[in-house]
PDB file of N, CA and C in Angstrom:
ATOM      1  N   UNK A   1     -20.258  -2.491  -6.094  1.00  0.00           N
ATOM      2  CA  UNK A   1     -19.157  -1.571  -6.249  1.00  0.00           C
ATOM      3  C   UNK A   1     -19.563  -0.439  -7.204  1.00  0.00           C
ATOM      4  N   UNK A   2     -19.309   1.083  -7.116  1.00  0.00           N
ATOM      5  CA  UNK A   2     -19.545   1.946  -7.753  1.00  0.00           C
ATOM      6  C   UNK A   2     -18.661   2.477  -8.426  1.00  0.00           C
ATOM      7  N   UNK A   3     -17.397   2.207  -8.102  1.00  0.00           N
ATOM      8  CA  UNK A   3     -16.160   2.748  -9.327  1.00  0.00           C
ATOM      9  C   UNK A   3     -15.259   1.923  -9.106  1.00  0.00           C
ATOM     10  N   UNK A   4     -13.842   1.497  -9.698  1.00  0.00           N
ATOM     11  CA  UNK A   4     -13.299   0.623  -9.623  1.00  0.00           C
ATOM     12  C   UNK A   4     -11.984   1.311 -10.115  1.00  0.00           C
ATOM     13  N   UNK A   5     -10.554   0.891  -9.869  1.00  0.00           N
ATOM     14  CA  UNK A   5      -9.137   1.602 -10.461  1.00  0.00           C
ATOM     15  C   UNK A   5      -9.072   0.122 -11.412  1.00  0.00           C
ATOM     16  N   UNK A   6      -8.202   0.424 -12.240  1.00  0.00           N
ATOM     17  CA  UNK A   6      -7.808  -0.730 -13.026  1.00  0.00           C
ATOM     18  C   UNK A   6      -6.211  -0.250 -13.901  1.00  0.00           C
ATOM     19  N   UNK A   7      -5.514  -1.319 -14.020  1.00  0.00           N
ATOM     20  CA  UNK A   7      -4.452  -0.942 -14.917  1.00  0.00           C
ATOM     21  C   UNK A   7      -4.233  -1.753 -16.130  1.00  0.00           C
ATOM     22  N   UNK A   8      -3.925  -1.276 -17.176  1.00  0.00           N
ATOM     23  CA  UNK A   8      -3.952  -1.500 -18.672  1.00  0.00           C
ATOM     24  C   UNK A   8      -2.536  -1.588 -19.084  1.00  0.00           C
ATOM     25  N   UNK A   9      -2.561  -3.099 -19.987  1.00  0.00           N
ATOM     26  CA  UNK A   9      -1.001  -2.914 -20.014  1.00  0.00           C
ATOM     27  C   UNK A   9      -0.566  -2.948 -21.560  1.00  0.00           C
ATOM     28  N   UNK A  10       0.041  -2.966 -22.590  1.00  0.00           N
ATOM     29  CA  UNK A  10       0.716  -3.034 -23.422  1.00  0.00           C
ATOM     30  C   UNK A  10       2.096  -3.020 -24.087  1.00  0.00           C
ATOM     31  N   UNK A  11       2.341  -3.343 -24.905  1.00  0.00           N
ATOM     32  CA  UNK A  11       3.630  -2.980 -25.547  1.00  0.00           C
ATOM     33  C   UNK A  11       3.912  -2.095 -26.571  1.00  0.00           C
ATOM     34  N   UNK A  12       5.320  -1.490 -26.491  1.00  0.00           N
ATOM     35  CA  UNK A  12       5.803  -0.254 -27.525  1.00  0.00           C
ATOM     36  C   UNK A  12       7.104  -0.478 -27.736  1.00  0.00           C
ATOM     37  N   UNK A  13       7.514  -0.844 -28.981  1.00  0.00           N
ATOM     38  CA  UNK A  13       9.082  -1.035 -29.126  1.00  0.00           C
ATOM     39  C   UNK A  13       9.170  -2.231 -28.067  1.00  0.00           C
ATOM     40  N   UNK A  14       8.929  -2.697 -28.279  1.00  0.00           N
ATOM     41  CA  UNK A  14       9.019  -4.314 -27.484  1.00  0.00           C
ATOM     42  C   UNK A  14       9.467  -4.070 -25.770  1.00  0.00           C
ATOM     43  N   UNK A  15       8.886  -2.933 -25.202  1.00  0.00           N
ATOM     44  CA  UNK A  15       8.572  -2.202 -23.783  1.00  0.00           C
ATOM     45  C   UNK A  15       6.963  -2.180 -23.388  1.00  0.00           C
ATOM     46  N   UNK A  16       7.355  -2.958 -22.016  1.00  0.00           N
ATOM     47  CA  UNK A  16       5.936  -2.967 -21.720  1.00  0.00           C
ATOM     48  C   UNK A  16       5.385  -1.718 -20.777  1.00  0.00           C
ATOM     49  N   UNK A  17       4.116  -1.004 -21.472  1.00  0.00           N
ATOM     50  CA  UNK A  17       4.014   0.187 -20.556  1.00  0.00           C
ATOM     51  C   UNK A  17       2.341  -0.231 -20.126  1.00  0.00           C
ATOM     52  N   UNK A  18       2.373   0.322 -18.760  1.00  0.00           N
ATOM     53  CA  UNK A  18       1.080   0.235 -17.953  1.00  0.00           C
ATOM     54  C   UNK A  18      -0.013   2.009 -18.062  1.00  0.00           C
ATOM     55  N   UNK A  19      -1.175   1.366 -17.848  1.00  0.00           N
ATOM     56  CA  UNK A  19      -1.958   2.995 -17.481  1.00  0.00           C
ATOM     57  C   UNK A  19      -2.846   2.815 -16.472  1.00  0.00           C
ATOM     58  N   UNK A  20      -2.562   3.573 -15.360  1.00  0.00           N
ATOM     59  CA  UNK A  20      -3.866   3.221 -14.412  1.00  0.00           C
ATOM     60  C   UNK A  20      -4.722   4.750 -14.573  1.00  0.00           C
ATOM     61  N   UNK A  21      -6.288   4.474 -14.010  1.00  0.00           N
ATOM     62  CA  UNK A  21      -7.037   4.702 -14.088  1.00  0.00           C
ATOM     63  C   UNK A  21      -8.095   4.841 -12.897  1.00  0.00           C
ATOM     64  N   UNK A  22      -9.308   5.536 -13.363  1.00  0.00           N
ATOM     65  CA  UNK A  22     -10.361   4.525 -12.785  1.00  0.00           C
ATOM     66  C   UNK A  22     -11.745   5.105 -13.217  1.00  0.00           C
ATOM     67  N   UNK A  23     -13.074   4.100 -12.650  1.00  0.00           N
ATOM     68  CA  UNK A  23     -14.186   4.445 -13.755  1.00  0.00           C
ATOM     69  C   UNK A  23     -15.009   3.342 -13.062  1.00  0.00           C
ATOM     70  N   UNK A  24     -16.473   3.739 -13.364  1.00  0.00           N
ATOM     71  CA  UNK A  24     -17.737   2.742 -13.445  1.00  0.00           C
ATOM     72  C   UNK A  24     -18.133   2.053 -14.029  1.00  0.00           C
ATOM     73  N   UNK A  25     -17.339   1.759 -14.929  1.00  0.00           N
ATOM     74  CA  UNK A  25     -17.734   0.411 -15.795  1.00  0.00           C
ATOM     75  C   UNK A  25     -15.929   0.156 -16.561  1.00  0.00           C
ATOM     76  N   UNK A  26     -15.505  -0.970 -16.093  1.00  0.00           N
ATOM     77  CA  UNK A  26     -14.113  -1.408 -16.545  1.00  0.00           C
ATOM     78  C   UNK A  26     -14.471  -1.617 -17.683  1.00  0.00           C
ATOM     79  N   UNK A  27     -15.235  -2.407 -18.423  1.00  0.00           N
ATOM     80  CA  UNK A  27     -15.340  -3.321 -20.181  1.00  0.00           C
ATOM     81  C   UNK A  27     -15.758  -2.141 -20.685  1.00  0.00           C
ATOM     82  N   UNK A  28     -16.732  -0.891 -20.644  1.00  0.00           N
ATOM     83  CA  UNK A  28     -16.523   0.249 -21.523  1.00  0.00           C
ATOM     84  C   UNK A  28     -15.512   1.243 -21.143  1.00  0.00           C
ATOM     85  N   UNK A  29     -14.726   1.382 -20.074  1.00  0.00           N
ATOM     86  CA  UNK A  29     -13.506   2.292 -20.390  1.00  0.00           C
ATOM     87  C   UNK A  29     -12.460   1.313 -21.080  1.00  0.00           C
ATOM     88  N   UNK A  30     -12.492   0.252 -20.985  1.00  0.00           N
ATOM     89  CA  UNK A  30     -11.287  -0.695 -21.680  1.00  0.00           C
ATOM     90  C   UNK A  30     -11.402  -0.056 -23.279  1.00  0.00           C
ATOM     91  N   UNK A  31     -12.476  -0.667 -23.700  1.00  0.00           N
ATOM     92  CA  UNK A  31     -13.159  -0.337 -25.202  1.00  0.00           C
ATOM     93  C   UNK A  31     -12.990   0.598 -25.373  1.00  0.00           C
ATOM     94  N   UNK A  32     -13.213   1.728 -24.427  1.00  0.00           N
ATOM     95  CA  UNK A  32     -13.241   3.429 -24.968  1.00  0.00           C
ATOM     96  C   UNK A  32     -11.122   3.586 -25.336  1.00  0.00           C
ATOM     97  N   UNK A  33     -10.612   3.073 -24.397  1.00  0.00           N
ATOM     98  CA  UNK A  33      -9.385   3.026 -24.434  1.00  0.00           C
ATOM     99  C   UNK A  33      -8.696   2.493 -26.219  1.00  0.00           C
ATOM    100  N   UNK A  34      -9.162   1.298 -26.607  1.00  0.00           N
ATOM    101  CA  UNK A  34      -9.131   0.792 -27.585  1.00  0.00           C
ATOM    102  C   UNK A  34      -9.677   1.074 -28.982  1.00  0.00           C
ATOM    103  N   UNK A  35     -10.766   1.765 -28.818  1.00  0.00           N
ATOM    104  CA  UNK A  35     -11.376   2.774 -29.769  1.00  0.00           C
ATOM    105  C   UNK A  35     -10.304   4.196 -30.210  1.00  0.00           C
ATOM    106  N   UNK A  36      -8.929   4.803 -29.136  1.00  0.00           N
ATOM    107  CA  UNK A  36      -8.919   6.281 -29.200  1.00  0.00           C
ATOM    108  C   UNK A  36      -9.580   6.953 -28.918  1.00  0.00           C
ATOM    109  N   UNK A  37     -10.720   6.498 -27.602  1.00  0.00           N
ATOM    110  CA  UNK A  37     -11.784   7.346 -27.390  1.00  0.00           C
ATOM    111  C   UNK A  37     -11.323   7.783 -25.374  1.00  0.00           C
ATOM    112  N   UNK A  38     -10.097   7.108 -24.972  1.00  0.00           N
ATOM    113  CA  UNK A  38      -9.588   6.828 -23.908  1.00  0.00           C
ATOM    114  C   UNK A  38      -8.487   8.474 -23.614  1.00  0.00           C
ATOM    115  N   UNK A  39      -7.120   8.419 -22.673  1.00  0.00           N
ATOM    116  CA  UNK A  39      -6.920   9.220 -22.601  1.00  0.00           C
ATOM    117  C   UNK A  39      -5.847   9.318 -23.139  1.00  0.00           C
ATOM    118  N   UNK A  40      -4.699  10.637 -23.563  1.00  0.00           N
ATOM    119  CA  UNK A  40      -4.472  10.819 -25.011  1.00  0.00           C
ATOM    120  C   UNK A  40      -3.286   9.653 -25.044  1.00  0.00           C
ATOM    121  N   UNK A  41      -2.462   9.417 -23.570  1.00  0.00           N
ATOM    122  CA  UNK A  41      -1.527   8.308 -23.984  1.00  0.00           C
ATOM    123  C   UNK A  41      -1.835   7.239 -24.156  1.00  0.00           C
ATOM    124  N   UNK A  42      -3.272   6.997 -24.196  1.00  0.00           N
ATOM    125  CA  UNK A  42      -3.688   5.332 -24.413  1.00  0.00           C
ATOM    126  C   UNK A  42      -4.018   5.177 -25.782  1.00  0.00           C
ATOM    127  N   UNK A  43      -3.629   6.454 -26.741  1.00  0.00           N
ATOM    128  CA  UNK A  43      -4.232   6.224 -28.154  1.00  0.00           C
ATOM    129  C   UNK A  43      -3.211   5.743 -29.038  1.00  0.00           C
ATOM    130  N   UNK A  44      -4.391   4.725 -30.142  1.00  0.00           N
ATOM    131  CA  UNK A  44      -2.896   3.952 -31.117  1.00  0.00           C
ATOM    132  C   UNK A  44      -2.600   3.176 -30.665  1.00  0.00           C
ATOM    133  N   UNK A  45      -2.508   2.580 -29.477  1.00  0.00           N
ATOM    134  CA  UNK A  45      -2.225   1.221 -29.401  1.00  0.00           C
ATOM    135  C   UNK A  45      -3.331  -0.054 -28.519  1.00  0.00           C
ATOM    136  N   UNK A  46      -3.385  -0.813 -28.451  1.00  0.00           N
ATOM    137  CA  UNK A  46      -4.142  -2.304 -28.029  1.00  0.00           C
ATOM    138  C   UNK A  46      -3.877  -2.651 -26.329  1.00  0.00           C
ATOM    139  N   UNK A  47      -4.912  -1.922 -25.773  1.00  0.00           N
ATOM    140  CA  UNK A  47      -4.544  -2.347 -24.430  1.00  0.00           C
ATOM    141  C   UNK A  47      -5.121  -3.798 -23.914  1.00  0.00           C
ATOM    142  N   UNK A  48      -4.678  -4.244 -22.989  1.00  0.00           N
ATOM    143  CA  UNK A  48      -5.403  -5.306 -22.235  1.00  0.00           C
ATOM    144  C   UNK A  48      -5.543  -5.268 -20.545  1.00  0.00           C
ATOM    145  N   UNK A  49      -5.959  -5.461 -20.126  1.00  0.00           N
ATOM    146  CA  UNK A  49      -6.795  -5.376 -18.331  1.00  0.00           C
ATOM    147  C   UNK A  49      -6.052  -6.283 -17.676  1.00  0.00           C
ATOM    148  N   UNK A  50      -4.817  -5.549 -17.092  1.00  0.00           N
ATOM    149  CA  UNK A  50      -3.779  -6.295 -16.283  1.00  0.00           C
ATOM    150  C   UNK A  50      -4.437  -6.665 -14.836  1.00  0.00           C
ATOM    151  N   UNK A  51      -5.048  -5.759 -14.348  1.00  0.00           N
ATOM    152  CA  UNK A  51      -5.853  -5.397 -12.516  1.00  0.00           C
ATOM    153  C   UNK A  51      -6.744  -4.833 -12.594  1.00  0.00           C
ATOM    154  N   UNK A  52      -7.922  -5.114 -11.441  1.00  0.00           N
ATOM    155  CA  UNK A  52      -8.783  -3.879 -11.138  1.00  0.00           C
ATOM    156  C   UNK A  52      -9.089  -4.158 -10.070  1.00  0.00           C
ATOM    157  N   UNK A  53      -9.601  -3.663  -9.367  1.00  0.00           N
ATOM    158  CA  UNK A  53     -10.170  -3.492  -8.151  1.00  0.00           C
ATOM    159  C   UNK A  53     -11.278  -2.552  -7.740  1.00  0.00           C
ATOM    160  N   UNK A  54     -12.223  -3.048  -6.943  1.00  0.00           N
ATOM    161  CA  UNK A  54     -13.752  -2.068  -6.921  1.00  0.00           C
ATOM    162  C   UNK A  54     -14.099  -1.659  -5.264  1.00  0.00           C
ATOM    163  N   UNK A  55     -14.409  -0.698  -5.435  1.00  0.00           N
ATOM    164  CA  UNK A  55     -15.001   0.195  -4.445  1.00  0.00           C
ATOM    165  C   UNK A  55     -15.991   0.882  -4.150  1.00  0.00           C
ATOM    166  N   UNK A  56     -16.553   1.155  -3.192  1.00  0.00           N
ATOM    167  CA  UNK A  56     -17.665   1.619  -2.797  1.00  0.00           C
ATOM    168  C   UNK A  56     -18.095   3.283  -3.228  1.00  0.00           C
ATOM    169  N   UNK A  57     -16.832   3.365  -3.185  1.00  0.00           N
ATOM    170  CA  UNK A  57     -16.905   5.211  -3.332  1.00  0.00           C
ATOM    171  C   UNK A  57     -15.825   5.383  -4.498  1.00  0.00           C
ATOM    172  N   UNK A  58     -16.431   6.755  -5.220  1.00  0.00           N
ATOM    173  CA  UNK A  58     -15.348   7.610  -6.372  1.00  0.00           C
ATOM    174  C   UNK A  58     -14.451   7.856  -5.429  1.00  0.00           C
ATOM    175  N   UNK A  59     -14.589   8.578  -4.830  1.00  0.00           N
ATOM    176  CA  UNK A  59     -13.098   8.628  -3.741  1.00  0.00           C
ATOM    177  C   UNK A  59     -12.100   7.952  -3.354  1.00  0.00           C
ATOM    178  N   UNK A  60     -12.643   6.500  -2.682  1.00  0.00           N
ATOM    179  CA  UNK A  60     -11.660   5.772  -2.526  1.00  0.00           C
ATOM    180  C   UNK A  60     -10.884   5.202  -3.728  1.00  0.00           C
ATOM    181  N   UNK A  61     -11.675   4.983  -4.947  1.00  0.00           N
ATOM    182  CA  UNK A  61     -11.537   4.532  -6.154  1.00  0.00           C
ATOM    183  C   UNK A  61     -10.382   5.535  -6.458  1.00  0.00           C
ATOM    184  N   UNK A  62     -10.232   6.632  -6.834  1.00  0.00           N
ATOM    185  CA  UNK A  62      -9.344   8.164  -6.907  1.00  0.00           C
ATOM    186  C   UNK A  62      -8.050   7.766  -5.930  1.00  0.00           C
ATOM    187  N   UNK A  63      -8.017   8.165  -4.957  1.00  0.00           N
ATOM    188  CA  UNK A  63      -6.961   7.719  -3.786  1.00  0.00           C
ATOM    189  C   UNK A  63      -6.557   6.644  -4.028  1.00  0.00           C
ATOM    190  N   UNK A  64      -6.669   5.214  -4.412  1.00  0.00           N
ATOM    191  CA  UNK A  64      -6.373   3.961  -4.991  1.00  0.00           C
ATOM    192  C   UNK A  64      -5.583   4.513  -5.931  1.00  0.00           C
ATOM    193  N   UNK A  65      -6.063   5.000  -7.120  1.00  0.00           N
ATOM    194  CA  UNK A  65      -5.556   5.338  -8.324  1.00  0.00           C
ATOM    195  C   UNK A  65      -4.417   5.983  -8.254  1.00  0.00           C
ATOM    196  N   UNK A  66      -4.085   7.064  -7.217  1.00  0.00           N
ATOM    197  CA  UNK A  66      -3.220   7.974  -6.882  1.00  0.00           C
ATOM    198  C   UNK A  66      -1.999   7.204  -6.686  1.00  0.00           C
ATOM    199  N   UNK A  67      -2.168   5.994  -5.829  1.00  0.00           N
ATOM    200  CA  UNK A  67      -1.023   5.498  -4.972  1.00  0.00           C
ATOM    201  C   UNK A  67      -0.780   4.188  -6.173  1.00  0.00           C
ATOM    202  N   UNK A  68      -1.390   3.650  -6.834  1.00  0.00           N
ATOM    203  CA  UNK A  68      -1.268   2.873  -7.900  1.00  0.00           C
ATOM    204  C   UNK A  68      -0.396   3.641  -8.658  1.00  0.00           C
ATOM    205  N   UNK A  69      -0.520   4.627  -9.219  1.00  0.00           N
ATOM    206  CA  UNK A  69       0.635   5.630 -10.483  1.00  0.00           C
ATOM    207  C   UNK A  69       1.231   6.016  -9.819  1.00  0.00           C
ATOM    208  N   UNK A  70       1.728   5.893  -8.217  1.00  0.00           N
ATOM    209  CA  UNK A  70       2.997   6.096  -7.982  1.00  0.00           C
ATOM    210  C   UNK A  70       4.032   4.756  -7.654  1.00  0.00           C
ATOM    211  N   UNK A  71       3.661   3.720  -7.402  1.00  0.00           N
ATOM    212  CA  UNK A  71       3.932   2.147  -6.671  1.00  0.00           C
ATOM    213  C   UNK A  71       4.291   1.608  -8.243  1.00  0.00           C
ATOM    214  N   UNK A  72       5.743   1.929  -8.486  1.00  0.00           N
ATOM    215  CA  UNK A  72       6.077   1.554  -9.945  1.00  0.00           C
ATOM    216  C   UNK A  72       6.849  -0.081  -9.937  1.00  0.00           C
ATOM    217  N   UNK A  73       6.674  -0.731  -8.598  1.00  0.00           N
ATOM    218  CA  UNK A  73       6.752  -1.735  -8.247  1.00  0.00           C
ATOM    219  C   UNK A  73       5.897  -2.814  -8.419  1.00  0.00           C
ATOM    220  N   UNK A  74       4.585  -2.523  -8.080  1.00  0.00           N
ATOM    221  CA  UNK A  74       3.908  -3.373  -8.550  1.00  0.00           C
ATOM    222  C   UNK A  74       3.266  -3.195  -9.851  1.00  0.00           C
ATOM    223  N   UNK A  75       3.494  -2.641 -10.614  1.00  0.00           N
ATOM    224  CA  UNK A  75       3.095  -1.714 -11.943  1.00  0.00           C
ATOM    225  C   UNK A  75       3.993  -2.244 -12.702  1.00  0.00           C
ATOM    226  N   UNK A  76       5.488  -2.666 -12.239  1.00  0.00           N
ATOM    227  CA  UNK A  76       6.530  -3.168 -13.214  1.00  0.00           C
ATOM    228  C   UNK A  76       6.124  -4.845 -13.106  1.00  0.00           C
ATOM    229  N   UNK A  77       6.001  -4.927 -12.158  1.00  0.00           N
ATOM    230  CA  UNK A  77       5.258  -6.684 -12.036  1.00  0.00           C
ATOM    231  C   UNK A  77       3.960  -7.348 -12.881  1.00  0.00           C
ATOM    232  N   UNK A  78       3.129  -5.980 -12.889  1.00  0.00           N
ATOM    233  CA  UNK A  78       2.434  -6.485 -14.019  1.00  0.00           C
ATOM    234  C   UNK A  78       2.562  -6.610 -15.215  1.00  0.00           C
ATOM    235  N   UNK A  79       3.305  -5.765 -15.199  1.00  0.00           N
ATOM    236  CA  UNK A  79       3.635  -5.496 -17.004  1.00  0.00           C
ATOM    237  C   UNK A  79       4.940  -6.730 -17.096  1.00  0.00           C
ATOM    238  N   UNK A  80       5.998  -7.206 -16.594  1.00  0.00           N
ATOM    239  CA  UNK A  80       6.641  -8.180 -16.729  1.00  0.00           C
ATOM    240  C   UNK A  80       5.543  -9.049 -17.388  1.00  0.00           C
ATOM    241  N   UNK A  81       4.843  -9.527 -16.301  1.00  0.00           N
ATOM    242  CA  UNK A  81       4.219 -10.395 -16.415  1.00  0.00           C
ATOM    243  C   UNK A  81       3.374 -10.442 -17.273  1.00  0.00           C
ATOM    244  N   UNK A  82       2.592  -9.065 -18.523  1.00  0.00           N
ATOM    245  CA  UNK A  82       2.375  -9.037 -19.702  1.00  0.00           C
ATOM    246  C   UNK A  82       3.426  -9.640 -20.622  1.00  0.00           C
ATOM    247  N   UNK A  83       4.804  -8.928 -20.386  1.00  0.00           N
ATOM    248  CA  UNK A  83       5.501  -9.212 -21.258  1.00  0.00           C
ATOM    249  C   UNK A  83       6.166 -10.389 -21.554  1.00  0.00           C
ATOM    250  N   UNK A  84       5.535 -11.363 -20.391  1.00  0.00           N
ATOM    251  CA  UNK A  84       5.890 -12.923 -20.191  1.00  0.00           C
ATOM    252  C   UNK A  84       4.652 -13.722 -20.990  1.00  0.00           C
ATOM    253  N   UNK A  85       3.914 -13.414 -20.932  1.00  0.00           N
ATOM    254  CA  UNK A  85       2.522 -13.704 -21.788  1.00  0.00           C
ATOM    255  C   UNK A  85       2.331 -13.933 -22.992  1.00  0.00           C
ATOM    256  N   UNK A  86       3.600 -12.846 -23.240  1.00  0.00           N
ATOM    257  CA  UNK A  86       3.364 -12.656 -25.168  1.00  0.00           C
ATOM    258  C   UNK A  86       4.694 -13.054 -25.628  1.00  0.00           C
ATOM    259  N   UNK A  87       5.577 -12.990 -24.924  1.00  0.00           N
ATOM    260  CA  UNK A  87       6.656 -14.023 -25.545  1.00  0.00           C
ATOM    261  C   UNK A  87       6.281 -15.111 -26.159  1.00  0.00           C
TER     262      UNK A  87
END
């Protein structure tokens, strides 16, 4: 696989918020995310690697990503299910 989408989940005010993405290496954009070295709404707080999924092409990886940050359905399912975790 050459790029991969992934979504990142956390909490704020005891609200769980998601970030999707995507990238060639998930464990250093996670880290870069966690550093403040990520993108500007992922800074300041502690993400963790709800999904990912890998693909052959930046493209398809992109188009994935697209329809992922709009599908606030399965995006709210993950993050429940963060926020079931840490209860």
């Amino acid at each position: 696989m050459d790029a991969f989408v992934y979504v990142l989940g956390t909490t704020a005010n005891n609200r769980p918020l998601t970030y999707v993405g995507w990238t060639s290496n998930v464990a250093r954009r996670l880290a870069q995310h966690n550093a403040g070295k990520g993108a500007r709404t992922t800074r300041g707080r502690v993400w963790v690697l709800l999904h990912s999924e890998g693909f052959a092409t930046r493209q398809e990886a992109m188009s994935r990503e697209w329809h992922l940050k709009r599908d606030r359905k399965f995006r709210k399912a993950l993050a429940l299910a963060l926020k079931g975790a840490r209860a």
